[in-house]
C-alpha atoms as a PDB file:
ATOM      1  CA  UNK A   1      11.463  -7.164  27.035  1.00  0.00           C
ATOM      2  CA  UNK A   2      14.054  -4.139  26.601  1.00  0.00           C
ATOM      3  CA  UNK A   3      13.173  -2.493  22.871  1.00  0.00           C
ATOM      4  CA  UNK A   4      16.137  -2.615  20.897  1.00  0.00           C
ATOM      5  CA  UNK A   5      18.069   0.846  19.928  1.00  0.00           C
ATOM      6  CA  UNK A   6      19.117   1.128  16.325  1.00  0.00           C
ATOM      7  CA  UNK A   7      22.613   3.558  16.189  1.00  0.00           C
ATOM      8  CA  UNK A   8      21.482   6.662  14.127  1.00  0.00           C
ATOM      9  CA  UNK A   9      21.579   6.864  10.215  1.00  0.00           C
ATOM     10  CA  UNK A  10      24.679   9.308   9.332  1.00  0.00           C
ATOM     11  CA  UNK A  11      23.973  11.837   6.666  1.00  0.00           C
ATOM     12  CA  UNK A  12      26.031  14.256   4.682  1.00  0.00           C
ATOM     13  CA  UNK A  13      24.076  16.834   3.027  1.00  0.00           C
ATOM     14  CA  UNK A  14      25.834  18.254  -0.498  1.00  0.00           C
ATOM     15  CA  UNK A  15      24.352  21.706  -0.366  1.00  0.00           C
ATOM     16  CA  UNK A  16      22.865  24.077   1.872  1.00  0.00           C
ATOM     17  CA  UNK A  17      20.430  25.882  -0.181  1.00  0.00           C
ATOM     18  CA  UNK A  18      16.518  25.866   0.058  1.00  0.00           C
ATOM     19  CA  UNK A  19      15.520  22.142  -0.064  1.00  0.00           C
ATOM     20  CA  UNK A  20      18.396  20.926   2.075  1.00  0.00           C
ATOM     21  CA  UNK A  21      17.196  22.895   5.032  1.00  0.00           C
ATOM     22  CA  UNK A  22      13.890  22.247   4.121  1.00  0.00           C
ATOM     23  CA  UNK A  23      14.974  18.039   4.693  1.00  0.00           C
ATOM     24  CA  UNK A  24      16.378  19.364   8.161  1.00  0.00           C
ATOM     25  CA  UNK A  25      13.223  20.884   9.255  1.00  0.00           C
ATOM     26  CA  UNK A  26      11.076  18.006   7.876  1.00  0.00           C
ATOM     27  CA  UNK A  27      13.150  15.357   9.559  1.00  0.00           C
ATOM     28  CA  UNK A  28      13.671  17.082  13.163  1.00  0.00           C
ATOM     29  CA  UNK A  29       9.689  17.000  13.219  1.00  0.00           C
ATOM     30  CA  UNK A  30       9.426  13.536  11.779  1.00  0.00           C
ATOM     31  CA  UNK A  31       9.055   9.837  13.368  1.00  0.00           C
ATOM     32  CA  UNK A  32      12.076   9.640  12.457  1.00  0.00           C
ATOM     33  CA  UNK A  33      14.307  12.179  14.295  1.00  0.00           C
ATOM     34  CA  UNK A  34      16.260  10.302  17.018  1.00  0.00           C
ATOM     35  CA  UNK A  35      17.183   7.748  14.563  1.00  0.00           C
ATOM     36  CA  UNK A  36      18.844   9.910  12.111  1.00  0.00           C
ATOM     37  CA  UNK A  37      21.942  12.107  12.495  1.00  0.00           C
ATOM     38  CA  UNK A  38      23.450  15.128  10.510  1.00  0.00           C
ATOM     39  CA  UNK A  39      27.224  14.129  10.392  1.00  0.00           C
ATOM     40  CA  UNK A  40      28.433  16.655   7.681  1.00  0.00           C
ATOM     41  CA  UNK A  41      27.449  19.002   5.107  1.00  0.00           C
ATOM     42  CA  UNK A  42      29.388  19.518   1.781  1.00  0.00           C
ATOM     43  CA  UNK A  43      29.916  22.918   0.314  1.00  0.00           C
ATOM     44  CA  UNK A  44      31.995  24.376  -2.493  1.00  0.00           C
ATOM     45  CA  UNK A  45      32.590  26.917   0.166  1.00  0.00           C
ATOM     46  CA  UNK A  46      32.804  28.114   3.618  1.00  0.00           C
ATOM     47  CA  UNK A  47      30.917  31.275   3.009  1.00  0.00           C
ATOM     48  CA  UNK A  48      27.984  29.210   2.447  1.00  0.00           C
ATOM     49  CA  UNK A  49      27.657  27.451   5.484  1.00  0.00           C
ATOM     50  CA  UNK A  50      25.862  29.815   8.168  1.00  0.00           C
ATOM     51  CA  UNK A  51      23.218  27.527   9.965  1.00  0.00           C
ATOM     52  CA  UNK A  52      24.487  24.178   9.371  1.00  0.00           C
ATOM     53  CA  UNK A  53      23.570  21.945  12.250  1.00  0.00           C
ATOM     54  CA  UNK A  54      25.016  21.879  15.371  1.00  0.00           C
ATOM     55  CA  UNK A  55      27.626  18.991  15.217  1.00  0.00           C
ATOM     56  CA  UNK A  56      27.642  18.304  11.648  1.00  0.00           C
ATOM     57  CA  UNK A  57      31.009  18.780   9.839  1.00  0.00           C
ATOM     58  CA  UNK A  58      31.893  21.212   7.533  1.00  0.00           C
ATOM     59  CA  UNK A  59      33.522  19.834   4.036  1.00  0.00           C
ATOM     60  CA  UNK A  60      34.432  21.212   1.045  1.00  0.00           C
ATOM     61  CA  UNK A  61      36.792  18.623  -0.446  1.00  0.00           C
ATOM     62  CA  UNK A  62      35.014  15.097  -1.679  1.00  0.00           C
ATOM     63  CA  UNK A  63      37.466  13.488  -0.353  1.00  0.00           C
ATOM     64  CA  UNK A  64      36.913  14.493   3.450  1.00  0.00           C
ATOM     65  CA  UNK A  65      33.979  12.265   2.976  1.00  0.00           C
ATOM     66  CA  UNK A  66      36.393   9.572   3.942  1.00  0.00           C
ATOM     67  CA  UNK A  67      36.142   7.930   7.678  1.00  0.00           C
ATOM     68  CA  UNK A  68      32.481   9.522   8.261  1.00  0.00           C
ATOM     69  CA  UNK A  69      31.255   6.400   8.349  1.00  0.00           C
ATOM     70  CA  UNK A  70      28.472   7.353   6.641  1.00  0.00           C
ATOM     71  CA  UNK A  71      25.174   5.413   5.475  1.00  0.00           C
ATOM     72  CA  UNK A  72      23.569   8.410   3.161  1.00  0.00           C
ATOM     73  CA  UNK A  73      24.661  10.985   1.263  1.00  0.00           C
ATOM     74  CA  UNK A  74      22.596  13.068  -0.207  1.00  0.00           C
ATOM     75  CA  UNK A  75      23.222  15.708  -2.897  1.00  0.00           C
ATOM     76  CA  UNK A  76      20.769  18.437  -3.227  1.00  0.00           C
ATOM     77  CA  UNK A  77      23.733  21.271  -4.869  1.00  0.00           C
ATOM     78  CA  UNK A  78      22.925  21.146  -8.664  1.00  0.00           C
ATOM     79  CA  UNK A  79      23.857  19.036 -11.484  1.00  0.00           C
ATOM     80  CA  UNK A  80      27.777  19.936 -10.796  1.00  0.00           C
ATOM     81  CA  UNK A  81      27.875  18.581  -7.875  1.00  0.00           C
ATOM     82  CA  UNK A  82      26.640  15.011  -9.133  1.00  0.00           C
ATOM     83  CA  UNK A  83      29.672  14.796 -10.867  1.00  0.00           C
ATOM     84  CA  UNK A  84      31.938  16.349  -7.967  1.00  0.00           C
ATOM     85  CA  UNK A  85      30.833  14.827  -5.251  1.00  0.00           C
ATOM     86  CA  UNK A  86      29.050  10.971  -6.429  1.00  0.00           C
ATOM     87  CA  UNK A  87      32.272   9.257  -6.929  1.00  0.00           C
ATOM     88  CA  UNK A  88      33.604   9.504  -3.449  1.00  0.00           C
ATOM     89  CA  UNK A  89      30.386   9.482  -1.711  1.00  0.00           C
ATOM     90  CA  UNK A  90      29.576   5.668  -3.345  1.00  0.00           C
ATOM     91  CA  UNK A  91      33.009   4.645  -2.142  1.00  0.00           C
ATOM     92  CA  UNK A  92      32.339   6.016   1.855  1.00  0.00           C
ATOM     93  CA  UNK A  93      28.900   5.600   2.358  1.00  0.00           C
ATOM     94  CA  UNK A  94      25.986   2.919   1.398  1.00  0.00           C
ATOM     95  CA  UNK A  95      23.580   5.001  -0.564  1.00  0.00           C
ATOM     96  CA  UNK A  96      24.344   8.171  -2.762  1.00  0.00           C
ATOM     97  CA  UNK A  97      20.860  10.395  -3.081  1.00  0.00           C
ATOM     98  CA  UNK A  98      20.772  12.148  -6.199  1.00  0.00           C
ATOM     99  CA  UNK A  99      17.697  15.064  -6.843  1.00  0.00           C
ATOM    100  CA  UNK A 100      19.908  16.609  -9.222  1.00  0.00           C
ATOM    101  CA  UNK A 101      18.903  13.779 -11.804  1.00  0.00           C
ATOM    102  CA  UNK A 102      19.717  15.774 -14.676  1.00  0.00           C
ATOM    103  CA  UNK A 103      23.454  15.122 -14.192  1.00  0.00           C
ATOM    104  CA  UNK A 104      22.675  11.938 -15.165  1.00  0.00           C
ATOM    105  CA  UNK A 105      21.770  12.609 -19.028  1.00  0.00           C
ATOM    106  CA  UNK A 106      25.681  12.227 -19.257  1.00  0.00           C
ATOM    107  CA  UNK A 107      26.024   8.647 -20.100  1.00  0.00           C
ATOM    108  CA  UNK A 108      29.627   8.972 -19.257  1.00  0.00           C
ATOM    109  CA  UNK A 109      28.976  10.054 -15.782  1.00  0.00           C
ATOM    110  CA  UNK A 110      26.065   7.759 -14.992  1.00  0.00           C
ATOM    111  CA  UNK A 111      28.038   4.604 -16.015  1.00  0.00           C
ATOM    112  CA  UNK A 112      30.985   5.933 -14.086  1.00  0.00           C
ATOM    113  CA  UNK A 113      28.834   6.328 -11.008  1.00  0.00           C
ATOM    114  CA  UNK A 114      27.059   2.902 -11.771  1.00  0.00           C
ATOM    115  CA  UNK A 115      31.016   1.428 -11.858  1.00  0.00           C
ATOM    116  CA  UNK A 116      31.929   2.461  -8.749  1.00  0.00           C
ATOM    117  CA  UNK A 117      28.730   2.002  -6.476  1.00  0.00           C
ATOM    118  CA  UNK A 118      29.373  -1.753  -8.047  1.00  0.00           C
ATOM    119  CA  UNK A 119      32.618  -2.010  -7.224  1.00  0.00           C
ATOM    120  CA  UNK A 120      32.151  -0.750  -3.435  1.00  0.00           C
ATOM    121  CA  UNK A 121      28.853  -2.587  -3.196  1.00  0.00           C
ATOM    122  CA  UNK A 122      26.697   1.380  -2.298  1.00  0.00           C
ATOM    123  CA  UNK A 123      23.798   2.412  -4.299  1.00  0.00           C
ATOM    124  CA  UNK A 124      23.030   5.405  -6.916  1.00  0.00           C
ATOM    125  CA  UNK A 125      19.515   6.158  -5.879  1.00  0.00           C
ATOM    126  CA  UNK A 126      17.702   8.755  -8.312  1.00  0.00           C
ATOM    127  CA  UNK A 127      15.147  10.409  -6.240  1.00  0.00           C
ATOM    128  CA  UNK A 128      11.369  10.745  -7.635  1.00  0.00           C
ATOM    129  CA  UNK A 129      12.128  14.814  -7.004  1.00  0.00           C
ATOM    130  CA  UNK A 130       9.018  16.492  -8.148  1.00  0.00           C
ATOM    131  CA  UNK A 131       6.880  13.728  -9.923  1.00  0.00           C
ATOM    132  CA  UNK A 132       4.625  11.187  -8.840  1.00  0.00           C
ATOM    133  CA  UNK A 133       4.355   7.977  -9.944  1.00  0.00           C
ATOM    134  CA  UNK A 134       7.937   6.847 -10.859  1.00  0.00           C
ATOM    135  CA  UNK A 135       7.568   3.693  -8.442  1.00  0.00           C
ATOM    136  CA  UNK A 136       4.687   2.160 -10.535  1.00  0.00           C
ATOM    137  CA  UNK A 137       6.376   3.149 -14.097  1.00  0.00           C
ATOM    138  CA  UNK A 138       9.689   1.685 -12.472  1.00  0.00           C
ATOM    139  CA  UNK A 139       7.585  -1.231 -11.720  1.00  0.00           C
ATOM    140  CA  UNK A 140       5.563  -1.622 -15.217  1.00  0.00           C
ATOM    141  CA  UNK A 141       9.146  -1.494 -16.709  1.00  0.00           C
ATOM    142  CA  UNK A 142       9.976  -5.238 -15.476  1.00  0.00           C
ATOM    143  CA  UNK A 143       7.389  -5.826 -19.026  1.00  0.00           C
ATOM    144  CA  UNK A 144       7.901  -4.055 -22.392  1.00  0.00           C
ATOM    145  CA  UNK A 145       6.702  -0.548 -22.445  1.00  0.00           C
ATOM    146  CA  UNK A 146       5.615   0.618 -25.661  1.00  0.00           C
ATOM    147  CA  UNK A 147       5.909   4.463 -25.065  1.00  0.00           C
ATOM    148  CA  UNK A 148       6.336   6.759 -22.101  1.00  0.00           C
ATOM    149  CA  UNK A 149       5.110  10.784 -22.703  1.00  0.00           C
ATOM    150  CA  UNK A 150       6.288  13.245 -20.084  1.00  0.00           C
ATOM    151  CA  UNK A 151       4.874  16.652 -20.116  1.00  0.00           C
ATOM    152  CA  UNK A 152       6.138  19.642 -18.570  1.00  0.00           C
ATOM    153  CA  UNK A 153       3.265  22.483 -17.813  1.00  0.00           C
ATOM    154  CA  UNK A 154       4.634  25.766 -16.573  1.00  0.00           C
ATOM    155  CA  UNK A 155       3.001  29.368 -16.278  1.00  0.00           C
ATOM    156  CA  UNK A 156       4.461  31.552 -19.105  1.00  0.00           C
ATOM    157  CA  UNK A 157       7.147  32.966 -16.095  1.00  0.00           C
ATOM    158  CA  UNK A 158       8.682  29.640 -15.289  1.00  0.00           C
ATOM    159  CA  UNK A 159       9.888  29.327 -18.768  1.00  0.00           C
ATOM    160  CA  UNK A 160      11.718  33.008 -18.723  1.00  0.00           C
ATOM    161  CA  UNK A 161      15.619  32.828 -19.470  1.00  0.00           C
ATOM    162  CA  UNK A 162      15.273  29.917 -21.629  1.00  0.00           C
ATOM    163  CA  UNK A 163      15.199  28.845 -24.482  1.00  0.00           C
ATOM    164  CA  UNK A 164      11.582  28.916 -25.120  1.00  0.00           C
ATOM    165  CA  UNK A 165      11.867  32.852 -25.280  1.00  0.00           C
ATOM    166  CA  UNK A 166      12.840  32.355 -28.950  1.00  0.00           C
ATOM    167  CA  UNK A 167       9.872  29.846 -29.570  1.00  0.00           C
ATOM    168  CA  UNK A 168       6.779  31.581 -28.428  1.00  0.00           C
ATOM    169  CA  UNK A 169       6.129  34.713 -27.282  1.00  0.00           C
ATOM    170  CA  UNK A 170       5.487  33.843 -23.778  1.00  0.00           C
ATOM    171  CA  UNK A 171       4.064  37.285 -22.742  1.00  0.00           C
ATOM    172  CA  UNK A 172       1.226  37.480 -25.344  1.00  0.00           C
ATOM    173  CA  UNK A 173      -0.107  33.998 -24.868  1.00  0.00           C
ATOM    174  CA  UNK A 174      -3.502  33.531 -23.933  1.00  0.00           C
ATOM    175  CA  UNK A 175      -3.873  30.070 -23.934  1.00  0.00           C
ATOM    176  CA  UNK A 176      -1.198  26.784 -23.475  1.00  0.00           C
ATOM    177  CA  UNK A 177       1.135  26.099 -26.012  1.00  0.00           C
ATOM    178  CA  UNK A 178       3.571  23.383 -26.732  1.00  0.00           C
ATOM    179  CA  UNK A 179       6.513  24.827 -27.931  1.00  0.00           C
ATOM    180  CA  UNK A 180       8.742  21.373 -27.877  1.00  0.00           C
ATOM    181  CA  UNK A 181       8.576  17.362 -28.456  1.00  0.00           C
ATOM    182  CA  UNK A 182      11.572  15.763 -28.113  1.00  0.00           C
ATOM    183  CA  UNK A 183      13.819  12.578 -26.520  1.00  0.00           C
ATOM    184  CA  UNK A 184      14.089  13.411 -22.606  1.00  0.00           C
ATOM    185  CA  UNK A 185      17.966  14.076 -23.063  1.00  0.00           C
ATOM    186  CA  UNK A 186      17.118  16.636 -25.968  1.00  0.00           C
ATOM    187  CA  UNK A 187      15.122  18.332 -23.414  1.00  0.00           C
ATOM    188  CA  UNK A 188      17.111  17.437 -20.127  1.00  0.00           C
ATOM    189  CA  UNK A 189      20.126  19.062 -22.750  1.00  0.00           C
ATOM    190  CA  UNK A 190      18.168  22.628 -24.204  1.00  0.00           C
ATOM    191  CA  UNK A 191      16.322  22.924 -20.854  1.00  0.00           C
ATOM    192  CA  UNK A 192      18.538  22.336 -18.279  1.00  0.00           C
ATOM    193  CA  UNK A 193      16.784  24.418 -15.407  1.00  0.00           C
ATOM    194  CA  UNK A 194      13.116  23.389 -15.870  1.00  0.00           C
ATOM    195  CA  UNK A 195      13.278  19.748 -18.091  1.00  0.00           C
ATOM    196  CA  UNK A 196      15.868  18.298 -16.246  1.00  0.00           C
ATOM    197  CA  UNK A 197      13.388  16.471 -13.893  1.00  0.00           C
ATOM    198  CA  UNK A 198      12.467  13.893 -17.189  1.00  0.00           C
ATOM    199  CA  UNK A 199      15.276  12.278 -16.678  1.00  0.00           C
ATOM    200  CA  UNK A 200      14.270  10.782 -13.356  1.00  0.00           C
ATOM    201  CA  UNK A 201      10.910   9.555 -15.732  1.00  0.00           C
ATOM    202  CA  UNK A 202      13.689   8.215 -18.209  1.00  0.00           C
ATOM    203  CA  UNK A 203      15.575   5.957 -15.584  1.00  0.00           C
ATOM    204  CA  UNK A 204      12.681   4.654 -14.206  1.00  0.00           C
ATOM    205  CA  UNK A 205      11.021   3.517 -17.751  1.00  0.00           C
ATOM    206  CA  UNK A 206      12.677   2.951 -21.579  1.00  0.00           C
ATOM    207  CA  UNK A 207      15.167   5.419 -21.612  1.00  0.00           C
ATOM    208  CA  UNK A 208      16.714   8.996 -22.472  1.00  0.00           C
ATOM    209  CA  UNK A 209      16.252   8.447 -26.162  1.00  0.00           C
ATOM    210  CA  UNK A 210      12.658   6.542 -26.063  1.00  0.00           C
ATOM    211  CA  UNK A 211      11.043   8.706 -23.558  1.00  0.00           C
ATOM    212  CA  UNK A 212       9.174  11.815 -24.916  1.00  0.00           C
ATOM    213  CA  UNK A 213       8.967  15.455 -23.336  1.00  0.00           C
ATOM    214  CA  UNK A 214       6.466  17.596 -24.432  1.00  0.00           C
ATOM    215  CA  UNK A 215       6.866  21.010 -22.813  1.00  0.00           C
ATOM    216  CA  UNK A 216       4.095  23.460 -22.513  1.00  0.00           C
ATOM    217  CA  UNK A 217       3.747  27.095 -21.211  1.00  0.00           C
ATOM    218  CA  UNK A 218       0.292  27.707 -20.221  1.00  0.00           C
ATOM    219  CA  UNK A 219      -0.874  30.995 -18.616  1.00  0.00           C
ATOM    220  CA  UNK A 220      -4.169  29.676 -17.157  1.00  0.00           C
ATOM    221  CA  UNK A 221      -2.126  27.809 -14.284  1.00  0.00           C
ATOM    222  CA  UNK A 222       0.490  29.048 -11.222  1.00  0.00           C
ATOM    223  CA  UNK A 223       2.015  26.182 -10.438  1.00  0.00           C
ATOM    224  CA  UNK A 224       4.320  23.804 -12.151  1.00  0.00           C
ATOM    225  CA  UNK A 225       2.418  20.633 -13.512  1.00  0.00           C
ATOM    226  CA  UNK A 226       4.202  16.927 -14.599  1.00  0.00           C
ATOM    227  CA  UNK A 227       1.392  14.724 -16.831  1.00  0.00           C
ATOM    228  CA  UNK A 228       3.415  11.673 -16.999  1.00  0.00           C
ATOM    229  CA  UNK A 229       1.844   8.461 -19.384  1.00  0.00           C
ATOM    230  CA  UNK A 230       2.676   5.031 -20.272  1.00  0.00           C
ATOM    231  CA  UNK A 231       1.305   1.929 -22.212  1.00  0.00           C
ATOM    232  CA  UNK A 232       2.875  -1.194 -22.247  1.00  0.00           C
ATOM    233  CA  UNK A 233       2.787  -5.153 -21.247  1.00  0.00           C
ATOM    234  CA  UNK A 234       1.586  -4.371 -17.916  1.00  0.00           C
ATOM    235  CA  UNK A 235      -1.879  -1.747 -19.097  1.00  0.00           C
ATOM    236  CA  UNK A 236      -1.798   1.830 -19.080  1.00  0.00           C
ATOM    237  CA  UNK A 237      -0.803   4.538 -16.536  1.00  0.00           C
ATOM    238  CA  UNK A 238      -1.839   8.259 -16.178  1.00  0.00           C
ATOM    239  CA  UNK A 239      -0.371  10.228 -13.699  1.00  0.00           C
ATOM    240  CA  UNK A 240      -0.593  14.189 -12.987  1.00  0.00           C
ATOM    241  CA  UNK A 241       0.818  16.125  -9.835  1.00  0.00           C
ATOM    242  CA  UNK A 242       0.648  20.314  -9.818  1.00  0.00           C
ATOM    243  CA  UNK A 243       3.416  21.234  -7.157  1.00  0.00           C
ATOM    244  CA  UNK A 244       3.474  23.944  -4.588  1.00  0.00           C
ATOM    245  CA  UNK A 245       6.637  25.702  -4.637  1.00  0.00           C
ATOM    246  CA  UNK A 246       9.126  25.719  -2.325  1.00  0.00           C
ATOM    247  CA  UNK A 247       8.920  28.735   0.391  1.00  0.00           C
ATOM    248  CA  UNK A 248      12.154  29.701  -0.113  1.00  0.00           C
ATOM    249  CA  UNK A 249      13.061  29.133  -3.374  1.00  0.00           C
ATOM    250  CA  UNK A 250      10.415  29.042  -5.706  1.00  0.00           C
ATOM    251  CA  UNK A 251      12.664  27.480  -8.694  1.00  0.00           C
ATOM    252  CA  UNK A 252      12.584  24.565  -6.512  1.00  0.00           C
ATOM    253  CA  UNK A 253       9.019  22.510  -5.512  1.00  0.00           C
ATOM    254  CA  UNK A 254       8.249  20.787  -1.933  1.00  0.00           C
ATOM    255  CA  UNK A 255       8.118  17.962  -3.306  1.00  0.00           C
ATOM    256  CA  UNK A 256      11.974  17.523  -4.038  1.00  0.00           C
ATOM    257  CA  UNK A 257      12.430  17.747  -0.231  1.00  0.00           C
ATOM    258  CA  UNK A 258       9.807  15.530   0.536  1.00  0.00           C
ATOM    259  CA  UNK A 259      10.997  12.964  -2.118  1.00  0.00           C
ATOM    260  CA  UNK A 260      14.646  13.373  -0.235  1.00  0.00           C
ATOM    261  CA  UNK A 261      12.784  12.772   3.309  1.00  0.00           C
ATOM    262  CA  UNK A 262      10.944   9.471   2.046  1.00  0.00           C
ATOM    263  CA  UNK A 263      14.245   7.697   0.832  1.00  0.00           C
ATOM    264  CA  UNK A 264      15.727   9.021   4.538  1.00  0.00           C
ATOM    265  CA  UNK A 265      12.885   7.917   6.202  1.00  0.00           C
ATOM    266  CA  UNK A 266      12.810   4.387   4.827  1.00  0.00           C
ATOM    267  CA  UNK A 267      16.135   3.546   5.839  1.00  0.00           C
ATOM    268  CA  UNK A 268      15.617   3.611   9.542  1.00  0.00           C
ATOM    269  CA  UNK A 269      11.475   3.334   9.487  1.00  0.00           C
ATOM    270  CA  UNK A 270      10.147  -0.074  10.390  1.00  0.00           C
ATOM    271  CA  UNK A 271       7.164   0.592   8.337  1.00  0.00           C
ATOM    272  CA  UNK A 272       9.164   1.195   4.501  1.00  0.00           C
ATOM    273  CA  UNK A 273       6.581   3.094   2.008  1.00  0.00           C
END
């Protein structure tokens, strides 16, 4: 009996910084290589595209998106692109990969995005980016949750250039400190670069307003921690990942490319996990 040949996944990238590579690399050495195929990658401009793949299409306009025929896109450009990009890629390709999730604290935006993946029958998929455990809490959510409590644990360092630099003084501590509680779009709001990532734990469980960030600078630890907890219908859950970061780009963790891979690698694996 002849095995049967699936055609390739197409994929545009939106972004060619650190993590996109990184999904290149990770997929070229994966199970999955010969079934998936780098049709395009979107910039905001040319200058950023040296070492795209070989045959993959340069775009800078959304709307070039158009006769691709394209099963993912996936945006890995920062929260601007969400916006720029999500519209058009829901109405030209299946599946629209956000890791940028903190775009999606704009209610406006998210319901727009929801409206059109609806209307052109695609899906919004909100990555798990750095965190583990969204999959059971997304689960445990089909039951009333009482509460969900996501903390953020960063060395003093990670929390530099924010906001947090008038809340503590970040240099002098010598042991961790909370220095805010709040709603996940309060936090996703003041701390944009480093809180956005609660809104992924928001979508998944009771909400932007109902979910609770605690953030924490703590000079005992070098890498960035997520101590996500719930109670509800379904028990309890405690969940804590520390992540490495990325090689090249140590804003961003390896776990946001790996996250991307997984939702790849389940469209065209005939194992899905």
């Amino acid at each position: 009996m002849t095995a049967r040949r699936r055609k390739p996944l197409r994929i545009a990238l939106i972004g060619w910084g650190a993590i996109n590579r990184h999904v290149v690399r990770l997929l070229s050495q994966s199970a999955v290589a010969r079934d998936v195929a780098i049709a395009a990658i979107g910039l905001r401009s040319p200058d950023c595209a040296q070492g795209i793949p070989a045959g993959a299409a340069l775009l800078t306009d959304p709307q070039q998106l158009a006769g691709l025929d394209l099963d993912i896109v996936a945006e890995a450009a920062g929260q601007p692109a969400v916006a720029a990009w999500g519209e058009s890629a829901l109405r030209h390709a299946g599946l629209f990969a956000v890791t940028s999730a903190g775009a999606l604290a704009d209610t406006t935006l998210l319901d727009r995005l929801i409206a059109v993946a609806d209307a052109n029958g695609s899906q919004l998929v909100v990555t798990p980016g750095a965190l583990a455990g969204i999959d059971a809490l997304a689960a445990a959510s089909a039951l009333p949750l009482d509460e969900v409590v996501h903390g953020i644990v960063k060395p003093p360092a990670a929390w530099r250039g924010t906001p947090a630099e008038s809340l503590v003084a970040l240099d002098d501590l010598t042991e961790p400190v909370s220095f805010f509680t709040g709603s996940a779009r309060e936090a996703a709001q003041c701390f944009p670069q480093n809180a956005n990532v609660a809104v992924i734990s928001a979508l998944a469980g009771i909400g932007l307003e109902r979910t609770r960030v605690e953030l924490v600078a703590d000079p005992g630890i070098t890498a960035n921690c997520h101590r996500l907890s719930a109670r509800g219908a379904f028990g309890r859950l405690s969940v804590t990942i520390e992540n490495r970061p990325l090689a090249d780009n140590p804003k961003s963790s390896e776990m946001a490319a790996l996250s991307l891979v997984r939702v790849i690698g389940n469209r065209v694996s005939p194992l899905c996990r």
